[in-house]
N, C-alpha and C. Protein backbone atom coordinates (compact mmCIF):
# COMPACT_ATOMS: atom_id res chain seq x y z
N UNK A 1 3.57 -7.66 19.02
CA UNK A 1 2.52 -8.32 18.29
C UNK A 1 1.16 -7.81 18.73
N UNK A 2 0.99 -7.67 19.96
CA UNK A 2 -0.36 -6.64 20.60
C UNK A 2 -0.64 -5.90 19.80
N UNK A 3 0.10 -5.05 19.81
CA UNK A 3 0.20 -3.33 18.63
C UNK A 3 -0.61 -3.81 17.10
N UNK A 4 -0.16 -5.13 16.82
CA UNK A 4 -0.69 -5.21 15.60
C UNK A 4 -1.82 -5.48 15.45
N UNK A 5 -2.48 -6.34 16.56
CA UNK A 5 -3.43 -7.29 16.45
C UNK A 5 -5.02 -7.25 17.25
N UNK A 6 -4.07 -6.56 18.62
CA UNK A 6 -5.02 -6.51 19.68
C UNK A 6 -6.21 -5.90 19.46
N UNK A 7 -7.56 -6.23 20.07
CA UNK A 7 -8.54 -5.57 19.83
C UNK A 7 -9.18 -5.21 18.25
N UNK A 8 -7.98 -5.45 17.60
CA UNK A 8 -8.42 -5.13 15.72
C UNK A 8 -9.40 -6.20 15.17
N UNK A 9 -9.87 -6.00 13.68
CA UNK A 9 -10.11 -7.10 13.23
C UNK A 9 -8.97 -7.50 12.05
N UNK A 10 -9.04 -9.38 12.20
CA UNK A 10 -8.19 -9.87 11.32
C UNK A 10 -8.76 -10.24 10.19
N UNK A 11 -8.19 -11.25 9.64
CA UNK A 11 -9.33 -12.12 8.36
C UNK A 11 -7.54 -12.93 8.14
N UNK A 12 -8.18 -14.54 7.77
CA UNK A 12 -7.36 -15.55 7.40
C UNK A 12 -7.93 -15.78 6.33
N UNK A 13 -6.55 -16.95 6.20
CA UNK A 13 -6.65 -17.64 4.55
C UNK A 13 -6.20 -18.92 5.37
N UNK A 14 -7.14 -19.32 4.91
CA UNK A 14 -6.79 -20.81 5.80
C UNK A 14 -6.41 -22.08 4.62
N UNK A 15 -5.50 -22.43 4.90
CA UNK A 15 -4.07 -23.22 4.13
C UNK A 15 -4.44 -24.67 4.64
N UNK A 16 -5.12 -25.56 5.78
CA UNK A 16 -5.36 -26.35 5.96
C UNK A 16 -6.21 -27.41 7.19
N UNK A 17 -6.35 -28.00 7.05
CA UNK A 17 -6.82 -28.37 8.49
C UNK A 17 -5.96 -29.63 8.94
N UNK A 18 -5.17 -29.53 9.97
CA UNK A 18 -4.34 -30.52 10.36
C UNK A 18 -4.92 -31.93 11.18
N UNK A 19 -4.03 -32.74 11.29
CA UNK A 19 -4.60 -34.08 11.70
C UNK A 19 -5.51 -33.65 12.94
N UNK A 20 -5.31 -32.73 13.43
CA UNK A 20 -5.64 -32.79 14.80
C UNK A 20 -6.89 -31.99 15.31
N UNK A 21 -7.30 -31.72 13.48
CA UNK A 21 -8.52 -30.96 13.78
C UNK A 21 -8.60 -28.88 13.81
N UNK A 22 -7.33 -28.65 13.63
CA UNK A 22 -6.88 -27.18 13.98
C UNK A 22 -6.59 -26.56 12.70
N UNK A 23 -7.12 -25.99 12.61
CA UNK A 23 -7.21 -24.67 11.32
C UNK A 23 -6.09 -24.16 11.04
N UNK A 24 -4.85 -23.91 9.86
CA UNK A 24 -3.97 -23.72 9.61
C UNK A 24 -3.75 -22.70 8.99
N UNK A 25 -3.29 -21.65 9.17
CA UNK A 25 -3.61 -20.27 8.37
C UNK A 25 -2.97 -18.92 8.06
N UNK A 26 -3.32 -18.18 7.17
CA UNK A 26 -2.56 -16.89 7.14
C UNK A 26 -2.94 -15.99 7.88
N UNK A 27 -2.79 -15.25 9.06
CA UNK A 27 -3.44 -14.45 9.87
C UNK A 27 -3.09 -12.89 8.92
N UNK A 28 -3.77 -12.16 8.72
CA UNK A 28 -3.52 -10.84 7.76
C UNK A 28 -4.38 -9.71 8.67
N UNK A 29 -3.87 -8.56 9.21
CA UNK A 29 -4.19 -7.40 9.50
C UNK A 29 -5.00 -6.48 8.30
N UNK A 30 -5.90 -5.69 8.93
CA UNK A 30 -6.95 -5.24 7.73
C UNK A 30 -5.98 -3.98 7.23
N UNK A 31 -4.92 -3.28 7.45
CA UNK A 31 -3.53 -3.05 6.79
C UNK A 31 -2.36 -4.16 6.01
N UNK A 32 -3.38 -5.26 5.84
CA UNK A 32 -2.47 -6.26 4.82
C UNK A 32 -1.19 -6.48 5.46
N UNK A 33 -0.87 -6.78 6.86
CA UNK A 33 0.37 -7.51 7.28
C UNK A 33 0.31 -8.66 7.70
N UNK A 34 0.98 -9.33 7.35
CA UNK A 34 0.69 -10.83 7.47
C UNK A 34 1.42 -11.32 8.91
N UNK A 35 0.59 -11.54 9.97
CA UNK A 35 1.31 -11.80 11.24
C UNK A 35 2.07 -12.86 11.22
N UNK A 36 2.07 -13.97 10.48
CA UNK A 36 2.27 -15.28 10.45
C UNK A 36 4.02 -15.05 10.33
N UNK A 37 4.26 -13.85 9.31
CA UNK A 37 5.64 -13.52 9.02
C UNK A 37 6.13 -12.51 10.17
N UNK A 38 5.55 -11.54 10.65
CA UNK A 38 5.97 -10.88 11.85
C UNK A 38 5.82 -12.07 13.35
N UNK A 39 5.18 -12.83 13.06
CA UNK A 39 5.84 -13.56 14.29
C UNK A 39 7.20 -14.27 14.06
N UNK A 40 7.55 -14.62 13.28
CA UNK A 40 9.23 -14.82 12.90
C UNK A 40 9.76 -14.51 12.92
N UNK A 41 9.62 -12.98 12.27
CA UNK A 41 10.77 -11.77 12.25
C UNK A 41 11.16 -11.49 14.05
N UNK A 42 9.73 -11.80 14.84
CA UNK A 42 10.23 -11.27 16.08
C UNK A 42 10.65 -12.72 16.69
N UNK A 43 10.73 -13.64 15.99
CA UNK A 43 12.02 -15.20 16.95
C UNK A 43 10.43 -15.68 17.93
N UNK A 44 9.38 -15.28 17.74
CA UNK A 44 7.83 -15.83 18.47
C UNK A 44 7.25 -17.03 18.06
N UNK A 45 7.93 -17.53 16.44
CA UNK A 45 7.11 -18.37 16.09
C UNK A 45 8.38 -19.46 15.62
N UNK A 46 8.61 -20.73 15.34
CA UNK A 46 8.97 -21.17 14.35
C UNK A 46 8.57 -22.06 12.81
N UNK A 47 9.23 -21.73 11.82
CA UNK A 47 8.91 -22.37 10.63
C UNK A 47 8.52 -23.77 10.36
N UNK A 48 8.25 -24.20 10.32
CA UNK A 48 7.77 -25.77 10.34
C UNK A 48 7.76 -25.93 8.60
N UNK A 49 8.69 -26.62 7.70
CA UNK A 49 9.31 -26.53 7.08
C UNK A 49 8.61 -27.60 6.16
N UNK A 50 8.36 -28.61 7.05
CA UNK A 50 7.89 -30.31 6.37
C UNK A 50 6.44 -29.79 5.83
N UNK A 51 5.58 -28.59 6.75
CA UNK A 51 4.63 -28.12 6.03
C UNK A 51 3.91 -27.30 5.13
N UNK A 52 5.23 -26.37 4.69
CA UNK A 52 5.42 -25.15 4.37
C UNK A 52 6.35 -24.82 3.47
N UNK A 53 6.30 -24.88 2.39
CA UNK A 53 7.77 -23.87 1.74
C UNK A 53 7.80 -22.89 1.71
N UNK A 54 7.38 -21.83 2.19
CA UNK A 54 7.57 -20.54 1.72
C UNK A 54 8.77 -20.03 2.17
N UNK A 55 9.61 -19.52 0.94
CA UNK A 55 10.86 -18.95 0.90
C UNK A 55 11.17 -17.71 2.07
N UNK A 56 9.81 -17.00 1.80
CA UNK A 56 9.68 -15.74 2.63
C UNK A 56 9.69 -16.01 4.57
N UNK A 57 9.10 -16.78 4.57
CA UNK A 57 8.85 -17.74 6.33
C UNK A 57 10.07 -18.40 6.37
N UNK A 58 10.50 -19.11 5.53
CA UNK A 58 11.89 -19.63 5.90
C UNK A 58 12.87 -18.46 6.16
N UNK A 59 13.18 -17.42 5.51
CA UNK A 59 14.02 -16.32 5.86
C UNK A 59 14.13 -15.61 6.96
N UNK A 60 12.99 -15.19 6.94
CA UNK A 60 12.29 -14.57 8.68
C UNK A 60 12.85 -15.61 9.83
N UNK A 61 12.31 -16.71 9.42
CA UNK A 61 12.95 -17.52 10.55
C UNK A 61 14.19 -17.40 10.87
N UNK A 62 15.58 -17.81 9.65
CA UNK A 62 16.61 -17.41 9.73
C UNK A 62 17.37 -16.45 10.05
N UNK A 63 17.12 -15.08 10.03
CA UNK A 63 17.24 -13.69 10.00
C UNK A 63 17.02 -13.69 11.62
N UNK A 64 16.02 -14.16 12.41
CA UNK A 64 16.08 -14.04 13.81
C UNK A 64 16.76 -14.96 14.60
N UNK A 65 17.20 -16.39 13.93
CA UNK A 65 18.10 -16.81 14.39
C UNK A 65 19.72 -16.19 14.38
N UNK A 66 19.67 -16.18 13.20
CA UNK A 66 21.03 -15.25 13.01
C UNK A 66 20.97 -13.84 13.78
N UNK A 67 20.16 -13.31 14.31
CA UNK A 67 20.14 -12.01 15.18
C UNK A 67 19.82 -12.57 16.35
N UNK A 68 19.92 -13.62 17.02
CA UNK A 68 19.68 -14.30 17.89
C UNK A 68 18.30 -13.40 19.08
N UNK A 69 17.13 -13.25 18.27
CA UNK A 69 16.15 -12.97 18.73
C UNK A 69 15.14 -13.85 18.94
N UNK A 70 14.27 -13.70 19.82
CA UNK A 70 13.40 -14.40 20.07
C UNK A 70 13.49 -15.89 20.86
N UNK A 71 12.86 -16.94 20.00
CA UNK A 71 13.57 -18.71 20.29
C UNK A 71 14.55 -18.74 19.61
């Protein structure tokens, strides 16, 4: 995730602000990769489901469970 991120610039799409005050968001590389989905693919993040449908984040999630990577 370094490789992708470190030192670069990003730009979000910010999806919400949660009870708790914290900014909720699409993190996107200025090569248009969306980290939010590469942290899944690498088992770094999990899906939180109750807040989120996306078909694409749900898969990623699955795909590293089933490759038993990451969490």
């Amino acid at each position: 995730m370094s490789d992708l991120c470190f030192s670069k610039t990003v730009s979000i799409d910010i999806q919400d602000i949660d009870r708790y005050g914290r900014t909720v968001c699409i993190v996107w590389t200025v090569d248009s990769i969306n980290l939010n989905l590469e942290l899944l693919r690498s088992g770094h993040a999990l899906h939180y489901k109750h807040f989120d449908n996306s078909d694409d984040l749900a898969q990623a999630e699955l795909l590293a469970k089933i490759n038993k990577v990451g969490l």
